[in-house]
N, C-alpha and C. Protein backbone atom coordinates (compact mmCIF):
# COMPACT_ATOMS: atom_id res chain seq x y z
N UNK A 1 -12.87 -6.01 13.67
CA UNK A 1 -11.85 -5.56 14.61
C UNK A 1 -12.23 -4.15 15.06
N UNK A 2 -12.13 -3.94 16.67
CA UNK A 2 -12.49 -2.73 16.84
C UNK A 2 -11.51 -2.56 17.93
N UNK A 3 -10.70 -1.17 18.16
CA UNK A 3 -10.23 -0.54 19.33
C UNK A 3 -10.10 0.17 19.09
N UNK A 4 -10.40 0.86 21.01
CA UNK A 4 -10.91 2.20 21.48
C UNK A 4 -9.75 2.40 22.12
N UNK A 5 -9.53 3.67 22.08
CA UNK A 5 -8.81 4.15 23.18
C UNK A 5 -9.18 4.38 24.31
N UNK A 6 -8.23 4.70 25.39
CA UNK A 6 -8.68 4.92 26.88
C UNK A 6 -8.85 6.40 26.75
N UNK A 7 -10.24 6.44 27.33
CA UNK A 7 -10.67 8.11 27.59
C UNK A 7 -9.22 8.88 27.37
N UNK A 8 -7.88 8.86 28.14
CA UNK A 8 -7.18 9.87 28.55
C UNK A 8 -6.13 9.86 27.15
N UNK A 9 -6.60 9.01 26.36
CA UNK A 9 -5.72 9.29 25.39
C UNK A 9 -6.41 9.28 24.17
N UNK A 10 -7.72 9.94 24.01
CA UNK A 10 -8.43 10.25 22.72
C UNK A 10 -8.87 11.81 22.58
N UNK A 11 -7.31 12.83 22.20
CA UNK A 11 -7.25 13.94 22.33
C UNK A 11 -6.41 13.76 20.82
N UNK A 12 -6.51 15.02 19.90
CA UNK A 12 -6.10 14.87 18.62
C UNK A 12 -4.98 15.00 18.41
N UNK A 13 -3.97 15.70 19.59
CA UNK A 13 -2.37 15.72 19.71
C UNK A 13 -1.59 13.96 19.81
N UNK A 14 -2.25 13.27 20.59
CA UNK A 14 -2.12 11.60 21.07
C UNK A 14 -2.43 10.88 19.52
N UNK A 15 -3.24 11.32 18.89
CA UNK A 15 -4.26 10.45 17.98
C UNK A 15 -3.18 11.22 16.89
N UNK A 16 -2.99 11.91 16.31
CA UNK A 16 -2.41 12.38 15.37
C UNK A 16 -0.83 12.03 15.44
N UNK A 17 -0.61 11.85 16.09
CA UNK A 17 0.93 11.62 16.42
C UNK A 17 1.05 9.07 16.37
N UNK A 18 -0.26 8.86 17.01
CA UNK A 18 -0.33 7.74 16.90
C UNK A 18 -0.40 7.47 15.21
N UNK A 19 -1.26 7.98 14.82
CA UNK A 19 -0.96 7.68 12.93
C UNK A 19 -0.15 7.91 12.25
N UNK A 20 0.15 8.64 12.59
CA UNK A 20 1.83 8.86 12.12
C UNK A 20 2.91 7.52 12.17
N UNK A 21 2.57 6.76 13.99
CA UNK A 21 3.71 5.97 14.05
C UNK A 21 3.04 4.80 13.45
N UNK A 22 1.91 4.48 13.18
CA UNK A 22 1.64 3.17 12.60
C UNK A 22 1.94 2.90 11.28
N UNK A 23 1.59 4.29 10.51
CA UNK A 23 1.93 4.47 9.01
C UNK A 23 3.61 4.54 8.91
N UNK A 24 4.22 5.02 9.99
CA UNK A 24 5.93 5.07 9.40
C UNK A 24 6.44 3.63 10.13
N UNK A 25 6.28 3.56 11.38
CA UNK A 25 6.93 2.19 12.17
C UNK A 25 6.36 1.26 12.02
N UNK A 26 4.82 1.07 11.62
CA UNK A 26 4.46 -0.15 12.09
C UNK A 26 3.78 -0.97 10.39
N UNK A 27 4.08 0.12 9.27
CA UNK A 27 3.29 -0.42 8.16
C UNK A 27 1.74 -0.12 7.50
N UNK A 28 1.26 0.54 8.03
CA UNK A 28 -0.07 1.01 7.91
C UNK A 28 0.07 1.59 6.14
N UNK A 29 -0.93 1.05 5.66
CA UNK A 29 -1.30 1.71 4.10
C UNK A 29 -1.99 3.16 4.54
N UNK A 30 -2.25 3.59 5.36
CA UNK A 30 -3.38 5.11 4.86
C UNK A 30 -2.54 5.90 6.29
N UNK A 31 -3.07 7.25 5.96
CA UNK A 31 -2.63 7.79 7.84
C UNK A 31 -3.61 7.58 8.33
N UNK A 32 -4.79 7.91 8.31
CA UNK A 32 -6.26 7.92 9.27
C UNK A 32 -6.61 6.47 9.82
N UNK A 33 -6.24 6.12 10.78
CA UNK A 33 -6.58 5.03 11.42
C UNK A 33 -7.62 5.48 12.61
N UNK A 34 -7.28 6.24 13.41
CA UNK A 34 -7.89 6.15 14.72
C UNK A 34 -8.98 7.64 14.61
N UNK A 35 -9.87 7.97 14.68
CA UNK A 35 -10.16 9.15 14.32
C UNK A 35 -10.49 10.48 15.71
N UNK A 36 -9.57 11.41 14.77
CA UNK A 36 -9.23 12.54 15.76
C UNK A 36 -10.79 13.59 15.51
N UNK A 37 -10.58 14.42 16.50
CA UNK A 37 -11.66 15.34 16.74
C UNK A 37 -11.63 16.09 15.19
N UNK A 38 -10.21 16.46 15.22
CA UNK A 38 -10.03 18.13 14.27
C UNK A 38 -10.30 17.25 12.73
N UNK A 39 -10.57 15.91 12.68
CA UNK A 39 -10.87 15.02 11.02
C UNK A 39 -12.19 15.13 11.11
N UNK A 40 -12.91 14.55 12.50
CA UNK A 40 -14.51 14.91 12.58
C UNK A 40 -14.53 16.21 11.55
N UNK A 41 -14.35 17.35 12.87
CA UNK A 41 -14.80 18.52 12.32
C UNK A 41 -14.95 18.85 10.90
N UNK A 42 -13.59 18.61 10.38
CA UNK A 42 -14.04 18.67 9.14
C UNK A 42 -14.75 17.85 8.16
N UNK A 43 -14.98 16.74 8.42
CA UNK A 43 -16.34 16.37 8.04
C UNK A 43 -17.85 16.96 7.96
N UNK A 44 -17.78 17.84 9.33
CA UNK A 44 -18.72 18.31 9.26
C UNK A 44 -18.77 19.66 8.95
N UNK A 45 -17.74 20.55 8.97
CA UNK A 45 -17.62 21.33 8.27
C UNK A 45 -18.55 21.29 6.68
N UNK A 46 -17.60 20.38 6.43
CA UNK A 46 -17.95 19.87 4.37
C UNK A 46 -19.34 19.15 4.03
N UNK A 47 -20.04 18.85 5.02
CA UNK A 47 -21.87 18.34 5.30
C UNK A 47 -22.43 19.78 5.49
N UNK A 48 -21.96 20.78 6.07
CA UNK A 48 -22.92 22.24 6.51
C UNK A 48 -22.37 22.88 5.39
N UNK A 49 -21.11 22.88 4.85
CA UNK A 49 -20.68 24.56 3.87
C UNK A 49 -20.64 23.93 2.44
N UNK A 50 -20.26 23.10 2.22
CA UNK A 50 -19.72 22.14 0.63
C UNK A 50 -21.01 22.03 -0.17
N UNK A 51 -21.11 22.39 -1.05
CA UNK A 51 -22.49 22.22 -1.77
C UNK A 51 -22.84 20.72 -1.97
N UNK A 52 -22.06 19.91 -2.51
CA UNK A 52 -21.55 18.50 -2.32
C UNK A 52 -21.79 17.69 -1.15
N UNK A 53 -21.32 18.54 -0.36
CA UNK A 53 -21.57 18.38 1.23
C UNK A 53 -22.54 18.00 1.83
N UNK A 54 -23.44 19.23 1.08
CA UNK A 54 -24.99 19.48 2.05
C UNK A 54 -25.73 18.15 1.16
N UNK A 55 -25.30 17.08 0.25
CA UNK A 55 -26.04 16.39 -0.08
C UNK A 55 -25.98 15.50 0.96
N UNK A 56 -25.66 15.18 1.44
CA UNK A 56 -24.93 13.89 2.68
C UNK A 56 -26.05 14.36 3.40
N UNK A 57 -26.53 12.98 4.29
CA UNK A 57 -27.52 12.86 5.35
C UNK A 57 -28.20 14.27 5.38
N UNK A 58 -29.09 13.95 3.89
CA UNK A 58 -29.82 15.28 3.38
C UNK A 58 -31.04 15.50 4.94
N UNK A 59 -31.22 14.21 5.55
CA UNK A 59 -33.03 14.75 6.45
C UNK A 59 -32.15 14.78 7.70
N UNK A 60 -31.01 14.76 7.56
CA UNK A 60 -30.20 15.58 9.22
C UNK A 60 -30.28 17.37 9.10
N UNK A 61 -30.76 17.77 10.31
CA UNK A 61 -30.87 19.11 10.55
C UNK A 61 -29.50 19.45 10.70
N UNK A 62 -29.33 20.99 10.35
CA UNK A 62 -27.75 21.63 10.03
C UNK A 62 -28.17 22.45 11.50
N UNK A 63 -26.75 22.78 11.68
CA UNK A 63 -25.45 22.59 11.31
C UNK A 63 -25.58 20.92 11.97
N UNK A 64 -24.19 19.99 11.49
CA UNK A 64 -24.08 18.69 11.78
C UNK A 64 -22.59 18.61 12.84
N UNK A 65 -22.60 18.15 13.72
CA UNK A 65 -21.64 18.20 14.57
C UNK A 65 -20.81 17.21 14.40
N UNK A 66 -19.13 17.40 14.64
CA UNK A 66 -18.58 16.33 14.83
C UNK A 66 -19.00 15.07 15.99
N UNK A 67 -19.58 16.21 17.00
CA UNK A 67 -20.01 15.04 18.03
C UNK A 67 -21.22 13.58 17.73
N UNK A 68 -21.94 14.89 16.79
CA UNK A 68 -23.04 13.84 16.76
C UNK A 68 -22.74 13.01 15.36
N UNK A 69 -21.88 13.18 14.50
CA UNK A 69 -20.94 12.47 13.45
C UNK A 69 -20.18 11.13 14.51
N UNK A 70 -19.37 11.29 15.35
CA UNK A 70 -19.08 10.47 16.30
C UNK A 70 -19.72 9.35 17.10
N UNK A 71 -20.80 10.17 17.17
CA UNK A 71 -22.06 9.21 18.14
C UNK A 71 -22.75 8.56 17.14
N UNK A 72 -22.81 8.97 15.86
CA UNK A 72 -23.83 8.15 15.31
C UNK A 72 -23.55 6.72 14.35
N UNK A 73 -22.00 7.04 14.22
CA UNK A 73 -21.37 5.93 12.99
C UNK A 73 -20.38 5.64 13.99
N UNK A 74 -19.79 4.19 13.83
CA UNK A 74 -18.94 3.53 14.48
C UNK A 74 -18.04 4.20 13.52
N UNK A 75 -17.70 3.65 12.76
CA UNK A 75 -16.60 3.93 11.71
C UNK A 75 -15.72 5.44 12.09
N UNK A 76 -16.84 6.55 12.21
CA UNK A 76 -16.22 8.03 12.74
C UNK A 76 -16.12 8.13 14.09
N UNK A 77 -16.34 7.27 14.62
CA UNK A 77 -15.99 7.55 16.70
C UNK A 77 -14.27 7.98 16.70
N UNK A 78 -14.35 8.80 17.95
CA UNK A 78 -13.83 9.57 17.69
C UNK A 78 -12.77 8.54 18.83
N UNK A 79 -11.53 8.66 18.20
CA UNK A 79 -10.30 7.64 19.23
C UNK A 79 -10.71 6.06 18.95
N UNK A 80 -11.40 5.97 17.85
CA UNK A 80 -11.98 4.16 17.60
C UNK A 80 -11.17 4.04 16.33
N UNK A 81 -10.64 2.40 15.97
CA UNK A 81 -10.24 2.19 14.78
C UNK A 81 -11.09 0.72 14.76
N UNK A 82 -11.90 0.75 13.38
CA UNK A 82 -12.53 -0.55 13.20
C UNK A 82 -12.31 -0.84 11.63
N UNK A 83 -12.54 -2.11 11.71
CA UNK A 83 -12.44 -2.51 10.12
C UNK A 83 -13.05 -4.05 10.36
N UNK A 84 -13.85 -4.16 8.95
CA UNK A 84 -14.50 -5.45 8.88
C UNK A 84 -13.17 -6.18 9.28
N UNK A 85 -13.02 -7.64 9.13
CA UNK A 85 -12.14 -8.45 8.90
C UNK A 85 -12.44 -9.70 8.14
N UNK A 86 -13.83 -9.70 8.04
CA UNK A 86 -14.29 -10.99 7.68
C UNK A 86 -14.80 -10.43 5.89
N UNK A 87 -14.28 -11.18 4.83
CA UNK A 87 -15.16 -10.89 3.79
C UNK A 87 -14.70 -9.28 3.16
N UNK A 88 -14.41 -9.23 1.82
CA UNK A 88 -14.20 -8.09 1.06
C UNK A 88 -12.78 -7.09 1.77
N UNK A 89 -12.23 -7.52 2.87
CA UNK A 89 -11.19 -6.49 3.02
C UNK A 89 -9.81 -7.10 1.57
N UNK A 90 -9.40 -6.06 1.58
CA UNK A 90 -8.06 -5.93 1.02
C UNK A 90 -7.06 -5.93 1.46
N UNK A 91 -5.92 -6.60 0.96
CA UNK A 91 -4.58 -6.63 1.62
C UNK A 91 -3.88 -5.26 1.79
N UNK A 92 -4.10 -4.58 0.97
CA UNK A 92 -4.19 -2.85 1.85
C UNK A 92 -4.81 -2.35 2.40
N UNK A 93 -5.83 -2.63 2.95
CA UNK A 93 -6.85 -2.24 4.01
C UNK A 93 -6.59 -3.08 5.11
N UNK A 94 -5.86 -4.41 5.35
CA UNK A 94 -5.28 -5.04 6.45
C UNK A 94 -4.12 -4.81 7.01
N UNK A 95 -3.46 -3.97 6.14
CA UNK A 95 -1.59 -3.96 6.44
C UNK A 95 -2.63 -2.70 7.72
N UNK A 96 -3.63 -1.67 7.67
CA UNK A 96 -3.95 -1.43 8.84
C UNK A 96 -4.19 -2.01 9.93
N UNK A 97 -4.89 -3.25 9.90
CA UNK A 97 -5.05 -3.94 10.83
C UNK A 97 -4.33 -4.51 11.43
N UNK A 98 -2.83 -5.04 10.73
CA UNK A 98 -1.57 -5.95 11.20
C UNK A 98 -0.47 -4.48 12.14
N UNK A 99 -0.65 -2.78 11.24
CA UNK A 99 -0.01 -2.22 11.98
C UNK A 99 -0.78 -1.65 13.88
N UNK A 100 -1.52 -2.05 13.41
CA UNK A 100 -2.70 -1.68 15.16
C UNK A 100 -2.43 -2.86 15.71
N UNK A 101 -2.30 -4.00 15.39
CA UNK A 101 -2.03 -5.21 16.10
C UNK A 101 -0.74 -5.40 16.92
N UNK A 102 0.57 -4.97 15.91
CA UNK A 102 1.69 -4.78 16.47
C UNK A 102 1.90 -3.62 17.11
N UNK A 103 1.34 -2.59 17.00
CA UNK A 103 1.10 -1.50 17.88
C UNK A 103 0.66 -1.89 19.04
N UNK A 104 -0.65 -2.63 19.17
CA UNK A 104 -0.77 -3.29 20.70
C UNK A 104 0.08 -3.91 21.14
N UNK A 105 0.14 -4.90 20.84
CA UNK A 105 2.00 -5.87 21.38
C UNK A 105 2.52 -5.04 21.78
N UNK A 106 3.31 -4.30 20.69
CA UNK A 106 4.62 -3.64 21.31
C UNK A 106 4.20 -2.98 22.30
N UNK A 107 3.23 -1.80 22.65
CA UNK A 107 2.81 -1.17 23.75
C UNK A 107 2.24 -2.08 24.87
N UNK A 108 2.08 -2.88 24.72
CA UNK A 108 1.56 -4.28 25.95
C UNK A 108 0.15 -3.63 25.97
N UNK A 109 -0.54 -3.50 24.97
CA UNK A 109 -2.13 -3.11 25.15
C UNK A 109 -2.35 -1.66 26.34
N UNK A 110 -1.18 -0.98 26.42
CA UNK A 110 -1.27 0.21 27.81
C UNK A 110 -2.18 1.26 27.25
N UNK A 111 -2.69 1.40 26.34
CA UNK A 111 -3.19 2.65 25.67
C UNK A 111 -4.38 2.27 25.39
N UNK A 112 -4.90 1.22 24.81
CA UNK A 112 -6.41 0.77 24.53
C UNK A 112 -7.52 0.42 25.79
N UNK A 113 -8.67 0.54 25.68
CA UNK A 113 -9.67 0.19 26.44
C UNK A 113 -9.94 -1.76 26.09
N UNK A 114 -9.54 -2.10 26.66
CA UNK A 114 -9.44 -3.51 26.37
C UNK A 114 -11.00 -4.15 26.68
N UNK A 115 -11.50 -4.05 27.04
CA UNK A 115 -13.12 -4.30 27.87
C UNK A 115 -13.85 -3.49 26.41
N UNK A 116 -13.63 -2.45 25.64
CA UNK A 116 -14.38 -2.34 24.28
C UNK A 116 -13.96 -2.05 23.39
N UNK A 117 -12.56 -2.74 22.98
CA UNK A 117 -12.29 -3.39 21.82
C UNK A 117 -12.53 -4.63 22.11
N UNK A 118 -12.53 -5.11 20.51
CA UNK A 118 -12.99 -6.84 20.72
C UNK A 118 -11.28 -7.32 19.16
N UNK A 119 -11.21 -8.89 18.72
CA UNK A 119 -11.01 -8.87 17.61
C UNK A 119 -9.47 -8.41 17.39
N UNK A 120 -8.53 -8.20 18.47
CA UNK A 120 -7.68 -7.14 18.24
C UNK A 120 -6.27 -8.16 17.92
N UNK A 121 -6.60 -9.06 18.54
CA UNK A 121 -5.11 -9.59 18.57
C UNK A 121 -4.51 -10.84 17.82
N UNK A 122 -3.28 -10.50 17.53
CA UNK A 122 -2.75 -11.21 16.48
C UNK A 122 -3.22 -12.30 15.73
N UNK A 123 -3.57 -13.38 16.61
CA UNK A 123 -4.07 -14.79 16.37
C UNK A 123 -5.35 -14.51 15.29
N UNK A 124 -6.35 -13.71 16.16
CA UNK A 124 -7.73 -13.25 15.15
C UNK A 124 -7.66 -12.52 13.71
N UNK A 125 -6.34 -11.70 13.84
CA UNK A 125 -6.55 -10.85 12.89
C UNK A 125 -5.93 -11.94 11.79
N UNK A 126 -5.00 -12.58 12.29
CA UNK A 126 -3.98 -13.65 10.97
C UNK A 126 -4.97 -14.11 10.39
N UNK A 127 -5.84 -14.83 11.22
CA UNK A 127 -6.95 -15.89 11.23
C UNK A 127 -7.74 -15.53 9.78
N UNK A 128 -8.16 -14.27 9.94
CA UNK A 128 -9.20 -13.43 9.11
C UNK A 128 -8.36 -13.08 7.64
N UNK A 129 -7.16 -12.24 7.87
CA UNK A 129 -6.70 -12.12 6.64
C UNK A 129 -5.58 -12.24 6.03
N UNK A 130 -5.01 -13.76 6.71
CA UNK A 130 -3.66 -14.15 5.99
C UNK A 130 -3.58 -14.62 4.54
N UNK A 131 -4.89 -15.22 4.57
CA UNK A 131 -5.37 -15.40 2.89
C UNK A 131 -5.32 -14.67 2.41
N UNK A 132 -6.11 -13.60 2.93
CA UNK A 132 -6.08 -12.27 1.17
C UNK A 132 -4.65 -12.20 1.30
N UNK A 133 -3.53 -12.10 2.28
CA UNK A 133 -2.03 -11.39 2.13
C UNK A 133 -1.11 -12.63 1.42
N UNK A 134 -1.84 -13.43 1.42
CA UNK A 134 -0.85 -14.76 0.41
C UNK A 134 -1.46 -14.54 -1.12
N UNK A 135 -2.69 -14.02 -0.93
CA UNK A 135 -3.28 -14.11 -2.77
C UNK A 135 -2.56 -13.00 -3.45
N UNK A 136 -2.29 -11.63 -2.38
CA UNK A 136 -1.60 -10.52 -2.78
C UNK A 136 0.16 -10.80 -2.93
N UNK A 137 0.60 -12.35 -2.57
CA UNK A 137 2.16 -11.82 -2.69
C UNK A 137 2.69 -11.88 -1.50
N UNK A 138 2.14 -11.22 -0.20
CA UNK A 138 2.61 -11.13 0.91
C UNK A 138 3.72 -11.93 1.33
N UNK A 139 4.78 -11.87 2.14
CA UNK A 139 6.25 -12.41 3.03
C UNK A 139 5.28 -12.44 4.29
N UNK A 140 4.55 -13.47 5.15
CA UNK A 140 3.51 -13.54 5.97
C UNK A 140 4.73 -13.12 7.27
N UNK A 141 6.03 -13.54 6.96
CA UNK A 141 6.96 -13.93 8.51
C UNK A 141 7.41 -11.96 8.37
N UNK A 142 7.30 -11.54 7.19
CA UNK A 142 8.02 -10.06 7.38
C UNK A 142 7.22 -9.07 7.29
N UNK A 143 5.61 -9.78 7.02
CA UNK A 143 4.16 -9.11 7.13
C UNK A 143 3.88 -8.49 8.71
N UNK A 144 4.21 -9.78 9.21
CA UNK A 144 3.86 -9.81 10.77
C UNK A 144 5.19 -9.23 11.86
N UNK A 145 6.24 -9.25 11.28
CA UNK A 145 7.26 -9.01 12.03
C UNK A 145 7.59 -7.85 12.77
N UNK A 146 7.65 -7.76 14.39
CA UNK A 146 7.44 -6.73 14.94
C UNK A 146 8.52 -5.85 14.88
């Protein structure tokens, strides 16, 4: 599962305020879903200054940029939320995926780049991990309920 935001709304005021509502309204296990500039940074902050740090992508030349942290891993793009779906996710690592799902719905998809996200919508995501949410216990009708 992958979605992007639309250029005009992958600014860290939009993005920070969106994790917020997925984790309180919509169910989300973690806050960091969509990733903001000022989370980059400090990533790369803690790769150039962290002693710990500087072990990470030891044959990358310093300083390491959020940008090029962004450009180089899907996972850290910056305004992207992805997650396997197929194989090894967890039923807390999906309650993300079910709150981005109903986040699209409810917003009628107005905020995402629909042309590069793929994977996003309801039917696919059930498809993928209604099993793990029945092995965990899950209420599937109050799992999904918008």
């Amino acid at each position: 599962m992958t979605v992007v935001l639309k250029e005009e709304f992958k600014n860290d005021t939009f993005i920070r305020q969106l994790n917020e509502t997925l984790l309180k309204e919509y169910g989300a296990n973690t806050f960091a879903k969509f990733n903001p500039w000022y989370y980059l940074q400090e990533d790369a902050d803690y790769m150039n200054k962290d002693p710990e740090g500087k072990k990470q992508l030891p044959d990358w030349k310093r300083p390491i940029t959020a940008k090029r942290l962004s450009k180089n891993f899907f996972w850290l793009t910056n305004g992207v939320f992805t997650i396997k779906l197929s194989g090894g996710t967890t039923a807390d690592e999906g309650r993300d995926a079910v709150a981005v799902c109903k986040w699209i719905i409810k917003t009628d998809h107005g905020y995402i780049d629909t042309g590069h996200s793929n994977n996003y919508d309801q039917q696919t995501v059930a498809e993928y991990l209604n099993e793990v949410f029945k092995e965990e216990g899950y209420d599937l009708t109050q799992l999904w309920k918008i």
